[in-house]
C-alpha atoms as a PDB file:
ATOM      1  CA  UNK A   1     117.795 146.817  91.382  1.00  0.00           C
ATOM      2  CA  UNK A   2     114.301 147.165  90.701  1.00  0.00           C
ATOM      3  CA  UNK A   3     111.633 145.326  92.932  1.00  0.00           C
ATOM      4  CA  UNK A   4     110.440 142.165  91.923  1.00  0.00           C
ATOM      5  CA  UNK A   5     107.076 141.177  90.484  1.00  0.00           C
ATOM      6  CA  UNK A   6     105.631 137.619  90.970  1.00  0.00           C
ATOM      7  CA  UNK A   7     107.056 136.665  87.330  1.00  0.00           C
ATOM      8  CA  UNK A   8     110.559 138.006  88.341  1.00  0.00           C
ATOM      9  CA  UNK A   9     110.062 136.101  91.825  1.00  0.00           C
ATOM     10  CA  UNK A  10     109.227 132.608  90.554  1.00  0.00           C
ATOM     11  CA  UNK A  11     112.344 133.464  87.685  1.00  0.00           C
ATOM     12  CA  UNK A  12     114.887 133.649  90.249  1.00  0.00           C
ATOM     13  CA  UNK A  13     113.981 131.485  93.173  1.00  0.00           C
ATOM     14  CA  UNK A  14     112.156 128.741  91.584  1.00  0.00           C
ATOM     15  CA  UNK A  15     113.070 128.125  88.233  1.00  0.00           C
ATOM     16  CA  UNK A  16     114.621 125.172  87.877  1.00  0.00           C
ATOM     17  CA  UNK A  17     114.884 123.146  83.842  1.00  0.00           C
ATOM     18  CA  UNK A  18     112.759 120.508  83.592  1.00  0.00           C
ATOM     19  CA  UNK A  19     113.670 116.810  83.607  1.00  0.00           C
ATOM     20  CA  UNK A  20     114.079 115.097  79.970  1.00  0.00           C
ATOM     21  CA  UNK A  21     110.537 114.068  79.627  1.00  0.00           C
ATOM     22  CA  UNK A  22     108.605 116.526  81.170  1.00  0.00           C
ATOM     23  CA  UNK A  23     106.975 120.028  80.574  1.00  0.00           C
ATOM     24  CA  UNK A  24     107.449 121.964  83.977  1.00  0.00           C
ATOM     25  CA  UNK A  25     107.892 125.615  84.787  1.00  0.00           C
ATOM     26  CA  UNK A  26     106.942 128.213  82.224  1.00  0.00           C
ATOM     27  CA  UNK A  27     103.717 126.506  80.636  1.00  0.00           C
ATOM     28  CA  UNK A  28     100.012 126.414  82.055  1.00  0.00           C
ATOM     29  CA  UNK A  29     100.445 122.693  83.685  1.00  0.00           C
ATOM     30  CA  UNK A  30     103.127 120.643  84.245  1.00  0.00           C
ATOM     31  CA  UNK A  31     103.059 117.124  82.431  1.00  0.00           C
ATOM     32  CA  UNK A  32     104.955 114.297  83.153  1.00  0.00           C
ATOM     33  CA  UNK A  33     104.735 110.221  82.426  1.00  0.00           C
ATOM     34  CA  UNK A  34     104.073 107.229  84.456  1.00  0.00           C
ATOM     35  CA  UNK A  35     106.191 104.050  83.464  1.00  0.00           C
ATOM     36  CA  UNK A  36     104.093 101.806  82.349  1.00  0.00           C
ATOM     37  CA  UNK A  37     102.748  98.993  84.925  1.00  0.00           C
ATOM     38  CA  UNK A  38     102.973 102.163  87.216  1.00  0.00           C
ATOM     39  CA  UNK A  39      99.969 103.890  89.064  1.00  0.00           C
ATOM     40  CA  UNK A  40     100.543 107.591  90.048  1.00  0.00           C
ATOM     41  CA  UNK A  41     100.586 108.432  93.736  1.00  0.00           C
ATOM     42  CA  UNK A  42      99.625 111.920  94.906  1.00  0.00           C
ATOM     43  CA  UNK A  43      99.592 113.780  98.250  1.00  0.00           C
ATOM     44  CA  UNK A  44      99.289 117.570  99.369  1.00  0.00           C
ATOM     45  CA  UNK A  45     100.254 119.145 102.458  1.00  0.00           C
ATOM     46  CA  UNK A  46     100.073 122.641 103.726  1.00  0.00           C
ATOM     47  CA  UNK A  47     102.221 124.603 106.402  1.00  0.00           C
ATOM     48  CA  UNK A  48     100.224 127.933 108.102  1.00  0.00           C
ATOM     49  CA  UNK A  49     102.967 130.103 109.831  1.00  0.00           C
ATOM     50  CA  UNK A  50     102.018 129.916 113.643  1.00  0.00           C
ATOM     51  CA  UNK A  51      99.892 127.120 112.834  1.00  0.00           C
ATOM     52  CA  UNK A  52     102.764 124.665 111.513  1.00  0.00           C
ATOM     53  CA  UNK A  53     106.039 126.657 112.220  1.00  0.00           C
ATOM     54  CA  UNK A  54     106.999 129.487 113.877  1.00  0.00           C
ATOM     55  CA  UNK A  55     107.593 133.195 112.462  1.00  0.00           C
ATOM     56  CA  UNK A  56     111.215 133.316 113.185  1.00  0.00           C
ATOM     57  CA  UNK A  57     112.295 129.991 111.813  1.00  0.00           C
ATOM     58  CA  UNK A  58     115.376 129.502 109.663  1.00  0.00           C
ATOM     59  CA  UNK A  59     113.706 129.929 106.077  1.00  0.00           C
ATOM     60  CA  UNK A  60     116.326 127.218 104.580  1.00  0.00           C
ATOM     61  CA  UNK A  61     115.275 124.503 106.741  1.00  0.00           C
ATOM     62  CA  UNK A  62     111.333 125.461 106.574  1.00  0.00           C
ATOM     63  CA  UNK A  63     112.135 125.095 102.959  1.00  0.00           C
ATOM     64  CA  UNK A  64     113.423 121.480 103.086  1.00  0.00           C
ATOM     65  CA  UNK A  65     110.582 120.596 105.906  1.00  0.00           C
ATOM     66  CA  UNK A  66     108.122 122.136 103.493  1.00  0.00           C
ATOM     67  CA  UNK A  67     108.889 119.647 100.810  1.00  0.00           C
ATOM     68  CA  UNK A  68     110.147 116.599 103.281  1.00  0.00           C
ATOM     69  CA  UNK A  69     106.622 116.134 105.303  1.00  0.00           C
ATOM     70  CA  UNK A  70     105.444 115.246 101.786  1.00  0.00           C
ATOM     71  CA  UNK A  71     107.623 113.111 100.426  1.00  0.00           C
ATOM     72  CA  UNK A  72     107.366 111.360 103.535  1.00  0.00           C
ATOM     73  CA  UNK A  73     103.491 110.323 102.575  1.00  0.00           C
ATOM     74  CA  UNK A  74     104.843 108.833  99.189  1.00  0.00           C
ATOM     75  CA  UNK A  75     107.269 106.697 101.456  1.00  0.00           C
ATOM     76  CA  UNK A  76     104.509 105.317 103.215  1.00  0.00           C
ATOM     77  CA  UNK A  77     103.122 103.830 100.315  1.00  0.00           C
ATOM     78  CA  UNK A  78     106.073 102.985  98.851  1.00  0.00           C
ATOM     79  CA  UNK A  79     106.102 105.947  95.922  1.00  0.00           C
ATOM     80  CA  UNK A  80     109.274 106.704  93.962  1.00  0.00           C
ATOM     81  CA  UNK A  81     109.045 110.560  93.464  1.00  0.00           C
ATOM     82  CA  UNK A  82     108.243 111.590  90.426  1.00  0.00           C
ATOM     83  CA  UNK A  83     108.111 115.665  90.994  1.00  0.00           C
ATOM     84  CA  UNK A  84     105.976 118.156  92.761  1.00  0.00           C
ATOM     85  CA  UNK A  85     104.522 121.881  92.796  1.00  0.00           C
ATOM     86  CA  UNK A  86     104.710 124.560  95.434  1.00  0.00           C
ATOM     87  CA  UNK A  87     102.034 127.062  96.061  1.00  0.00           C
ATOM     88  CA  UNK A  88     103.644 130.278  97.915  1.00  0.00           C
ATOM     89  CA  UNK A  89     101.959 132.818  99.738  1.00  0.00           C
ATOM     90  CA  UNK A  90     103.968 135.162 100.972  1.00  0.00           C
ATOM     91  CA  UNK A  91     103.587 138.703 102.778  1.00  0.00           C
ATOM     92  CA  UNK A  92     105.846 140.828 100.942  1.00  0.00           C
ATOM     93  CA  UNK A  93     108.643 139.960  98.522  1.00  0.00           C
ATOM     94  CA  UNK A  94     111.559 139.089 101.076  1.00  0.00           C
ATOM     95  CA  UNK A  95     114.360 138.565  98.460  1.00  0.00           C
ATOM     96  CA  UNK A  96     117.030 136.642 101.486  1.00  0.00           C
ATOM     97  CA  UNK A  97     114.311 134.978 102.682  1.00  0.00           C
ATOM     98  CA  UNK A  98     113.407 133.761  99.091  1.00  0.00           C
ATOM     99  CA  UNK A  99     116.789 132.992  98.369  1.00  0.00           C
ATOM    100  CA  UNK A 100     117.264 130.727 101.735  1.00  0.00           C
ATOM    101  CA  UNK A 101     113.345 128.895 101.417  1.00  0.00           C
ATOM    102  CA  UNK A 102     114.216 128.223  98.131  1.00  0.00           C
ATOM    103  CA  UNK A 103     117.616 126.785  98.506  1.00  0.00           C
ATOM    104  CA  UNK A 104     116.242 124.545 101.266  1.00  0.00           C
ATOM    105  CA  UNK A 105     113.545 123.087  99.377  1.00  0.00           C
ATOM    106  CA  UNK A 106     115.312 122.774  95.796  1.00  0.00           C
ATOM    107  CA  UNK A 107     118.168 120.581  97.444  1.00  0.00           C
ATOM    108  CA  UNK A 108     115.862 118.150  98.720  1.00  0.00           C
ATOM    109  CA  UNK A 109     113.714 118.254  95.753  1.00  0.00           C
ATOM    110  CA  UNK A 110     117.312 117.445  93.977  1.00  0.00           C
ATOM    111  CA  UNK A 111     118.981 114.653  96.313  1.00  0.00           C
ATOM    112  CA  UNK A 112     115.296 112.511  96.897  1.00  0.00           C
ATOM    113  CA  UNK A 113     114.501 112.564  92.830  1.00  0.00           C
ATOM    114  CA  UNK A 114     111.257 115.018  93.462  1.00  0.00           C
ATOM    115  CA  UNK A 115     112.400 117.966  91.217  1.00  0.00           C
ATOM    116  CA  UNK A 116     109.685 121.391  90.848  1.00  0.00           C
ATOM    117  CA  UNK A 117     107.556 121.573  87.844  1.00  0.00           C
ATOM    118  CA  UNK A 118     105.127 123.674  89.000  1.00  0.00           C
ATOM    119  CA  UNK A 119     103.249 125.358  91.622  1.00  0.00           C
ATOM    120  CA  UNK A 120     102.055 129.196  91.961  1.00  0.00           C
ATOM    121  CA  UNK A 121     102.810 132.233  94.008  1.00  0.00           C
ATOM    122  CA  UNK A 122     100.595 134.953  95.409  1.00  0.00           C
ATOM    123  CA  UNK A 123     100.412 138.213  98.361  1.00  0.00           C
ATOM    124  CA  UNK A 124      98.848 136.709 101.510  1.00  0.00           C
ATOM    125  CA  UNK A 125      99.149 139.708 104.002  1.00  0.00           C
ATOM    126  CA  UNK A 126      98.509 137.438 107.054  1.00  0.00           C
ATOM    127  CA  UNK A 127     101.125 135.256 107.058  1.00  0.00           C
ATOM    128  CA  UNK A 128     103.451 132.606 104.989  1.00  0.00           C
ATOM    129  CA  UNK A 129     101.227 129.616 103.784  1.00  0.00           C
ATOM    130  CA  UNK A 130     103.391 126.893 102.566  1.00  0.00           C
ATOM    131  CA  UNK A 131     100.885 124.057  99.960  1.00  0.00           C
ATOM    132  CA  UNK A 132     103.134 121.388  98.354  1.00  0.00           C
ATOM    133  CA  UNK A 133     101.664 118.844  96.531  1.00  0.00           C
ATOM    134  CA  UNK A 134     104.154 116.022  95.216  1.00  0.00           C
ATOM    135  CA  UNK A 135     103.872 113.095  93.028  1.00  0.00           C
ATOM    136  CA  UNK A 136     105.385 109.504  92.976  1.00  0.00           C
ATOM    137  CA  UNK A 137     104.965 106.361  90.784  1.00  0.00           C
ATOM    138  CA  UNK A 138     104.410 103.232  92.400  1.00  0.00           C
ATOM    139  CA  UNK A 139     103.954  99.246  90.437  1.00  0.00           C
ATOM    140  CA  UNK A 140     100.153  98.332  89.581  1.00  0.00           C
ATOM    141  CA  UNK A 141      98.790  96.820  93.249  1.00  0.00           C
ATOM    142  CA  UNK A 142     101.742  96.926  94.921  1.00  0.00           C
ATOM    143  CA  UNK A 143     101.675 100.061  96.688  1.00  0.00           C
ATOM    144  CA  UNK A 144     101.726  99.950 100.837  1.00  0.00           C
ATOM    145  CA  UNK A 145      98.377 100.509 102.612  1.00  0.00           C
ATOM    146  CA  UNK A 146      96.904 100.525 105.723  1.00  0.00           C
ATOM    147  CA  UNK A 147      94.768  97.883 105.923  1.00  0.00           C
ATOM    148  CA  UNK A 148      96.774  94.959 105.652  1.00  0.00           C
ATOM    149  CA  UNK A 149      98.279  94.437 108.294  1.00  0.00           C
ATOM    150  CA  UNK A 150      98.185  90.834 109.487  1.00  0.00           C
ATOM    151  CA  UNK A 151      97.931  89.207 113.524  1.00  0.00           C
ATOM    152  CA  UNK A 152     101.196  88.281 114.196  1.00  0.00           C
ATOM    153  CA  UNK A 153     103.403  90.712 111.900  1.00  0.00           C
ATOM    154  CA  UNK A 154     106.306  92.167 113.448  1.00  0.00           C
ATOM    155  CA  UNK A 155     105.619  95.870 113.756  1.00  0.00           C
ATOM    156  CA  UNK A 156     109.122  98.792 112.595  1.00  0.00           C
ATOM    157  CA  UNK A 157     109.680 102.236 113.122  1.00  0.00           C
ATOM    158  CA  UNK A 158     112.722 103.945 111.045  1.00  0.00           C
ATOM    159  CA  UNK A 159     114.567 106.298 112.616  1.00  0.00           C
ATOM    160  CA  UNK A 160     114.251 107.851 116.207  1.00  0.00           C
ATOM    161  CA  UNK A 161     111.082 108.869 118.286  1.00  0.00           C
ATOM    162  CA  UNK A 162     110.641 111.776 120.762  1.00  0.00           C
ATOM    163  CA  UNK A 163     112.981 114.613 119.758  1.00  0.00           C
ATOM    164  CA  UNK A 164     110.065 116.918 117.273  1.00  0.00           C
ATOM    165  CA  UNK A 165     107.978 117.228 120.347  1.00  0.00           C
ATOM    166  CA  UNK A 166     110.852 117.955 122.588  1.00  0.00           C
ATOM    167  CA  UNK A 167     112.129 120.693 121.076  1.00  0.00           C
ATOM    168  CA  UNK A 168     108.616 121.859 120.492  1.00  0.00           C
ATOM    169  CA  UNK A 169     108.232 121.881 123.787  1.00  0.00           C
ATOM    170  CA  UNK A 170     111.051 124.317 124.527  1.00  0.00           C
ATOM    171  CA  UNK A 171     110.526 126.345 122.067  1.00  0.00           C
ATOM    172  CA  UNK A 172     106.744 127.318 122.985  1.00  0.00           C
ATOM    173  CA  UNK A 173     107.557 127.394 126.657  1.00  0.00           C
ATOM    174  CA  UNK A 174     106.005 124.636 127.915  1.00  0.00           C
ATOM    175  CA  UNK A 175     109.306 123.003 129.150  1.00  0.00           C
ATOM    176  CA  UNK A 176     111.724 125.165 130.940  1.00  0.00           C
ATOM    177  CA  UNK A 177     114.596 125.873 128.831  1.00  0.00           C
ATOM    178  CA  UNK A 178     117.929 123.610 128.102  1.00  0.00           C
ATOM    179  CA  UNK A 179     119.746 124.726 125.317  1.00  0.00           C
ATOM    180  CA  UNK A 180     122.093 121.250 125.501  1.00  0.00           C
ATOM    181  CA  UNK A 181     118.761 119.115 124.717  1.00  0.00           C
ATOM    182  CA  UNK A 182     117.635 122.063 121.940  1.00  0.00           C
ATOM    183  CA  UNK A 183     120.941 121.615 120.191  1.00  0.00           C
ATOM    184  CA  UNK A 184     120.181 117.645 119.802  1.00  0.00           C
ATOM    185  CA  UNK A 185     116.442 117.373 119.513  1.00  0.00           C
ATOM    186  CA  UNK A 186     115.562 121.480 117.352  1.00  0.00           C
ATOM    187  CA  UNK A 187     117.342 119.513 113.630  1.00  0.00           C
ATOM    188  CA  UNK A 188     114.874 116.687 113.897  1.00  0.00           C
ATOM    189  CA  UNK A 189     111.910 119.140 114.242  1.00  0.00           C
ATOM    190  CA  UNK A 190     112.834 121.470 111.339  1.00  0.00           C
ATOM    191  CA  UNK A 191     114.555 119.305 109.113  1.00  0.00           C
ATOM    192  CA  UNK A 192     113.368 115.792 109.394  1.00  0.00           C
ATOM    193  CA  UNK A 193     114.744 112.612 106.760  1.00  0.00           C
ATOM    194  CA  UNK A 194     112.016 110.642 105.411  1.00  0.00           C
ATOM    195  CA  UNK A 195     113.612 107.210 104.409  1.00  0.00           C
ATOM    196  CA  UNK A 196     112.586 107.870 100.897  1.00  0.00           C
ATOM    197  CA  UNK A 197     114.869 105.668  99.146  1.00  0.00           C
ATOM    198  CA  UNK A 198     114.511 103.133 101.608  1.00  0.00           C
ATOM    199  CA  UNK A 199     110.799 103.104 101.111  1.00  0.00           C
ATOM    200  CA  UNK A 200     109.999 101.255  97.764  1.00  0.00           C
ATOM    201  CA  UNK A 201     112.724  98.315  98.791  1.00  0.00           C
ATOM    202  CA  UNK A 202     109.522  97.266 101.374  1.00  0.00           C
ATOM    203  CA  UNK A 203     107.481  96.513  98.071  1.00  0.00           C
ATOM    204  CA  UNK A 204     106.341  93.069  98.739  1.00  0.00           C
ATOM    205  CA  UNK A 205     107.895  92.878 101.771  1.00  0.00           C
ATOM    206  CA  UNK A 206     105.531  94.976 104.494  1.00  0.00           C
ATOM    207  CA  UNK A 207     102.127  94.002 104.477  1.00  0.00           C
ATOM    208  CA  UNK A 208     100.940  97.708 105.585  1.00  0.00           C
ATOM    209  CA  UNK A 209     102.429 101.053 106.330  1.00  0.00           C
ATOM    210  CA  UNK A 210     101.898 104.879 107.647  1.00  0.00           C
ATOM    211  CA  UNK A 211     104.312 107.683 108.622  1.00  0.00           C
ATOM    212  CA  UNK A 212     104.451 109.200 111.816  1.00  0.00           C
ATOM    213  CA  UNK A 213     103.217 112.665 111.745  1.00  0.00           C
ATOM    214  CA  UNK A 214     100.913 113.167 114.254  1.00  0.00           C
ATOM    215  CA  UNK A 215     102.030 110.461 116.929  1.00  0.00           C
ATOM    216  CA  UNK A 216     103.325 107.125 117.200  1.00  0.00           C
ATOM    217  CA  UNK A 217      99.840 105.715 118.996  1.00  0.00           C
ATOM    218  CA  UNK A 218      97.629 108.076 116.830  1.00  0.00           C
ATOM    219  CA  UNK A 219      99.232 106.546 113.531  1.00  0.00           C
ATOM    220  CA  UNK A 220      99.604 103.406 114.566  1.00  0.00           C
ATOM    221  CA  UNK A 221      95.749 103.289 115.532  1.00  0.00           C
ATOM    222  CA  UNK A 222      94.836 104.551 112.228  1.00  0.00           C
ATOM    223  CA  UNK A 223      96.861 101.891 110.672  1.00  0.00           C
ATOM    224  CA  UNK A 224      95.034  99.379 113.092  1.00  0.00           C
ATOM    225  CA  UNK A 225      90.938 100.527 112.443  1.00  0.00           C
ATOM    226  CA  UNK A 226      91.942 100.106 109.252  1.00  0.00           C
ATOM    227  CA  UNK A 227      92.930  96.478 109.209  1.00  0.00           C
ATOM    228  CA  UNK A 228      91.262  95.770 112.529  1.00  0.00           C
ATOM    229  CA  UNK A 229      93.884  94.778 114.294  1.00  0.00           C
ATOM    230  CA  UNK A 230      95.773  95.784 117.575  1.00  0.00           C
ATOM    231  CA  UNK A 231      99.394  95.948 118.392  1.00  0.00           C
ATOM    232  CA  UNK A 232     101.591  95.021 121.845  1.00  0.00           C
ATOM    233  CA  UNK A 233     104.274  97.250 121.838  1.00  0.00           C
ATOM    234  CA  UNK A 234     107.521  96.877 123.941  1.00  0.00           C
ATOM    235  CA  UNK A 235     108.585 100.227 126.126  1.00  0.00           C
ATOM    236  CA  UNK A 236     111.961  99.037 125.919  1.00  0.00           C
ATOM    237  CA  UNK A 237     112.349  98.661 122.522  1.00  0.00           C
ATOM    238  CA  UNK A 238     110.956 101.923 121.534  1.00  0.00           C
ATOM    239  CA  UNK A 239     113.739 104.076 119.657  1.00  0.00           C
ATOM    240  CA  UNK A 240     114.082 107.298 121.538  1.00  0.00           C
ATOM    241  CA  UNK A 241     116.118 109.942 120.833  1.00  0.00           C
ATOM    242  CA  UNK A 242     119.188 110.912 123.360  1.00  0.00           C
ATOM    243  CA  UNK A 243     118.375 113.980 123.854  1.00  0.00           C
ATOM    244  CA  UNK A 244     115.788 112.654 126.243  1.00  0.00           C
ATOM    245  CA  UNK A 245     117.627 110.523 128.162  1.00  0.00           C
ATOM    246  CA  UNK A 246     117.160 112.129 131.717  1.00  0.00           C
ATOM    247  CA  UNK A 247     113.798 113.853 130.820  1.00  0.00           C
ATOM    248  CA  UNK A 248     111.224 113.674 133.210  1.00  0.00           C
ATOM    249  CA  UNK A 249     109.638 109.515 132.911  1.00  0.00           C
ATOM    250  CA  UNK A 250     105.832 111.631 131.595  1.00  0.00           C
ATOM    251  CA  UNK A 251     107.330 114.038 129.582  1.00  0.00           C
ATOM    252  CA  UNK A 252     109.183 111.133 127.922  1.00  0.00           C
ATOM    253  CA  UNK A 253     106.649 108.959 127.740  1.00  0.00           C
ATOM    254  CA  UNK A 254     103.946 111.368 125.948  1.00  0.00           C
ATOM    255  CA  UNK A 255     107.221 112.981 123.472  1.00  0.00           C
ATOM    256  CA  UNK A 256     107.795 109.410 122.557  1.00  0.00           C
ATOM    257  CA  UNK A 257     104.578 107.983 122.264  1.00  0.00           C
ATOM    258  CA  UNK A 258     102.509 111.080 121.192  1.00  0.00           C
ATOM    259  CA  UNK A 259     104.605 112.991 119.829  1.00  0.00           C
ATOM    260  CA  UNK A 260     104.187 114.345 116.334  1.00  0.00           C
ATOM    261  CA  UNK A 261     106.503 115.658 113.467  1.00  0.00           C
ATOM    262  CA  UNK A 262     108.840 112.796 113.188  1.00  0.00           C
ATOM    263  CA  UNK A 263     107.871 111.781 109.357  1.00  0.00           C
ATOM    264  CA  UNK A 264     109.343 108.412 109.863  1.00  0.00           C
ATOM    265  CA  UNK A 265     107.915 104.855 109.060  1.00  0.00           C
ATOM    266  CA  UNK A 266     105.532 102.728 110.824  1.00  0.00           C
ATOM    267  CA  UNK A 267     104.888  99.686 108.885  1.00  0.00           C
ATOM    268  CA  UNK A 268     104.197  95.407 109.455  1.00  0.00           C
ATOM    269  CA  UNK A 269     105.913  93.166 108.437  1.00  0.00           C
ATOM    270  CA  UNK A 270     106.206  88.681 107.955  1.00  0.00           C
ATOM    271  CA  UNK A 271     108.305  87.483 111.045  1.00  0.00           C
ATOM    272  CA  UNK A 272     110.099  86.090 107.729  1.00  0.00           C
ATOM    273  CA  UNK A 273     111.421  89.222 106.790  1.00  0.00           C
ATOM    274  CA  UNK A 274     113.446  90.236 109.442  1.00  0.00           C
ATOM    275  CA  UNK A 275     116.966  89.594 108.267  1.00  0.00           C
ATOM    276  CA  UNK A 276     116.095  91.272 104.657  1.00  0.00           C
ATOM    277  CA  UNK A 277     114.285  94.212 106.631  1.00  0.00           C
ATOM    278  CA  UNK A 278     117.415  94.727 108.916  1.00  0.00           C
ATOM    279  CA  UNK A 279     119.931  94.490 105.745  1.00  0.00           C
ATOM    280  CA  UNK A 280     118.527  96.591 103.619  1.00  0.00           C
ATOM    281  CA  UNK A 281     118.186  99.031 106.399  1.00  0.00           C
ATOM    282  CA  UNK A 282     121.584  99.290 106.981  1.00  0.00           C
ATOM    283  CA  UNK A 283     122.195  99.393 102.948  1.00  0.00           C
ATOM    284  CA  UNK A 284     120.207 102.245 103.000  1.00  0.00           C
ATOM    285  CA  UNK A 285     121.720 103.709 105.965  1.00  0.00           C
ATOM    286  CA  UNK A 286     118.693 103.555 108.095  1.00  0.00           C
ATOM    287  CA  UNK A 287     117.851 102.845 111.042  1.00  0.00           C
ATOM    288  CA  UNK A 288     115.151 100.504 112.144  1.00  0.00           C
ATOM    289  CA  UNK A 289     113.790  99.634 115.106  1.00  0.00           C
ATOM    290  CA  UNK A 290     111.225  95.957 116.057  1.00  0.00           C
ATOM    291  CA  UNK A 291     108.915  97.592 118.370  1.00  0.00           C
ATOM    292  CA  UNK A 292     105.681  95.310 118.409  1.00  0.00           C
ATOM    293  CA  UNK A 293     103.655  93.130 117.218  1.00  0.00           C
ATOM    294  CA  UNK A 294      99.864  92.985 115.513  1.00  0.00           C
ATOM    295  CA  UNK A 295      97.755  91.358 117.544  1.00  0.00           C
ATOM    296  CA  UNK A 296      93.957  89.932 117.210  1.00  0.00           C
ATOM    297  CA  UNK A 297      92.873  92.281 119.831  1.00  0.00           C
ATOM    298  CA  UNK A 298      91.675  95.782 119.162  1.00  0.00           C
ATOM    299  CA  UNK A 299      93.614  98.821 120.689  1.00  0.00           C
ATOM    300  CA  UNK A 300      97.235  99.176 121.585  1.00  0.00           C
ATOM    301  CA  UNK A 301      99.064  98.103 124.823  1.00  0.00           C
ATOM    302  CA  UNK A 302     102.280  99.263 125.305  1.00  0.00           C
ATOM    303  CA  UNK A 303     104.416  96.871 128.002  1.00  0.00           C
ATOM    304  CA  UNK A 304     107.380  98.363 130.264  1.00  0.00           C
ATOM    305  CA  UNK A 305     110.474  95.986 130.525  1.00  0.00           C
ATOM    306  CA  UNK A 306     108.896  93.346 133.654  1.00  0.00           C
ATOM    307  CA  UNK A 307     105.682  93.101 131.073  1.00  0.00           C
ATOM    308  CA  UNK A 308     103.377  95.279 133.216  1.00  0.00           C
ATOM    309  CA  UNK A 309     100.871  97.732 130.747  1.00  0.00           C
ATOM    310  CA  UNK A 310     102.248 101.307 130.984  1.00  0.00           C
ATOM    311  CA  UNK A 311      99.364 104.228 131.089  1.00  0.00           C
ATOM    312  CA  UNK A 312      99.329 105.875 127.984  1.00  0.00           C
ATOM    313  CA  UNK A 313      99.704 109.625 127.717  1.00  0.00           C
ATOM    314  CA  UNK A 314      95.953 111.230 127.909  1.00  0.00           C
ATOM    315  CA  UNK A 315      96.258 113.595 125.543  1.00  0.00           C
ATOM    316  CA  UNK A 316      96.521 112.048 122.076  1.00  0.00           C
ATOM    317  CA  UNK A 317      98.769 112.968 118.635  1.00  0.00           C
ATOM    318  CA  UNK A 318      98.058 116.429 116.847  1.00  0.00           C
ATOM    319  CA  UNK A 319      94.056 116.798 115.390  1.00  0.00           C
ATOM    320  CA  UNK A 320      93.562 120.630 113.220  1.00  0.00           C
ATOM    321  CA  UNK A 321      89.735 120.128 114.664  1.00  0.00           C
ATOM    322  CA  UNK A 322      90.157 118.012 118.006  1.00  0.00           C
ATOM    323  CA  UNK A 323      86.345 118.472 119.015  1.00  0.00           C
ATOM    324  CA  UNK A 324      83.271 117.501 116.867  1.00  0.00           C
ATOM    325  CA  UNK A 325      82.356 120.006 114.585  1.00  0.00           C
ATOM    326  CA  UNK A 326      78.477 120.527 113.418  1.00  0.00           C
ATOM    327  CA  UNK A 327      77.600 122.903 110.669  1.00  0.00           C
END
């Protein structure tokens, strides 16, 4: 079998038919259409290796996290996916590796509706870079933002908090080793589950939304400058993951409250809404948690179960540049 060339690569890893309706792979651009009433949402992401993931991960989940930490931006506005493109960078062709990245990210692109049209491949002798950029349609105006959230909204989280930066944690080294709490937190680092489908049913239902990538707080503030707000949050009602029941109380407290690669929802919504929020939920098979509420006041206080203000971890959620820059 003769070596492959990046024509031959993209041929057997990537090439997937089109959708009725589109151009994709095999022509200069990809072209697709936009319902009409519809506006086009758009967001790009890129994974370094040792930046983003490490060397030795399995290549079928870095495949599905490759594609999932985007679709989990169109969920925060409330996108249906329309497709996306992957730009590759690889060392060397590494056909099983190929054949396992590729087979993790095509079966998400297939079972959230966000199917490959396009993208581009090239040598990159310093590492696997990982740029996906995906698209989503969402109706005219409707689309969830950040700046609207309102005083007195109740404040959600889908899904569980805490386990991504535990299983960080042991697998850098900065938490001795327990392979029991690796087991149950490692699946929720590599291969998280954006509520994707769940997402558009907010549509006139959440006043404003974000997903949790680089901390609960550190999300949750953004959401909050932008509306200029604040939020009191309830320890108690936090949802964090088993696998740190036990942890040490600061170690729990920062992995829950700091803690980064969780791609789930943060969003506000009407006290009004609770019983459709909490139905649909469970419709959609996720799970949502009531943690807060918006508040007049700037910044975020987060109260333990007799109402006393906890301290907040120092250290805040993940910043690429976390110190001024001047150029």
């Amino acid at each position: 079998m003769s070596a492959l060339n990046e024509f031959g690569l993209i041929q057997r890893f990537f090439n997937q038919a089109a959708p009725e309706g589109y151009i994709g792979i095999g022509d200069d651009c990809a072209v697709f259409s936009v319902q009409p009433g519809f506006q086009l949402a758009v967001s790009t992401d890129t994974l370094i290796e040792g930046r983003h993931f490490f060397p030795d991960v399995d290549p079928h989940s870095l495949g599905h996290k490759a594609l999932a930490v985007n679709i989990s931006d169109l969920a925060a506005m409330g996108a249906t996916p329309k497709g996306c493109v992957l730009a590759l960078a690889v060392p060397s062709v590494d056909e099983p590796w190929l054949r396992d990245f590729s087979a993790g990210f095509l079966a998400l692109a297939k079972s959230s509706g966000c199917p490959l049209i396009g993208g581009d491949t090239t040598r990159n002798p310093h590492g696997i870079v990982l740029t996906v950029t995906v698209f989503g349609e969402v109706p005219i105006v409707q689309a969830l933002r950040r700046d609207l959230a309102r005083p007195e909204d109740d404040i959600w989280v889908s899904g569980s908090l805490g386990a991504p930066d535990l299983a960080l944690r042991y697998l850098s080294g900065t938490l001795p080793m327990d392979t029991g709490r690796l087991e149950q937190s490692r699946p929720l680092l590599e291969r998280p589950q954006p509520p994707i489908h769940f997402a558009p049913a907010l549509l006139g239902h959440a006043h404003a939304a974000i997903d949790i990538s680089d901390g609960l707080l550190q999300d949750l503030s953004h959401l909050l400058k932008a509306s200029h707000c604040g939020a009191t949050l309830q320890w108690a009602a936090l949802p964090v993951h088993s696998a740190l029941q036990g942890v040490d109380q600061s170690v729990r407290q920062s992995a829950v409250l700091s803690g980064g690669d969780v791609f789930q929802l943060c969003f506000t919504a009407p006290v009004a809404e609770r019983a459709y929020l909490l139905e649909t939920a469970a419709a959609h098979q996720v799970m949502l948690s009531r943690i807060g509420t918006i508040t007049d006041s700037p910044g975020i206080t987060v109260l333990d179960e007799n109402k006393q203000a906890l301290t907040l971890p120092v250290q805040g959620g993940f910043d690429h540049f976390p110190n001024s820059m001047t150029l």
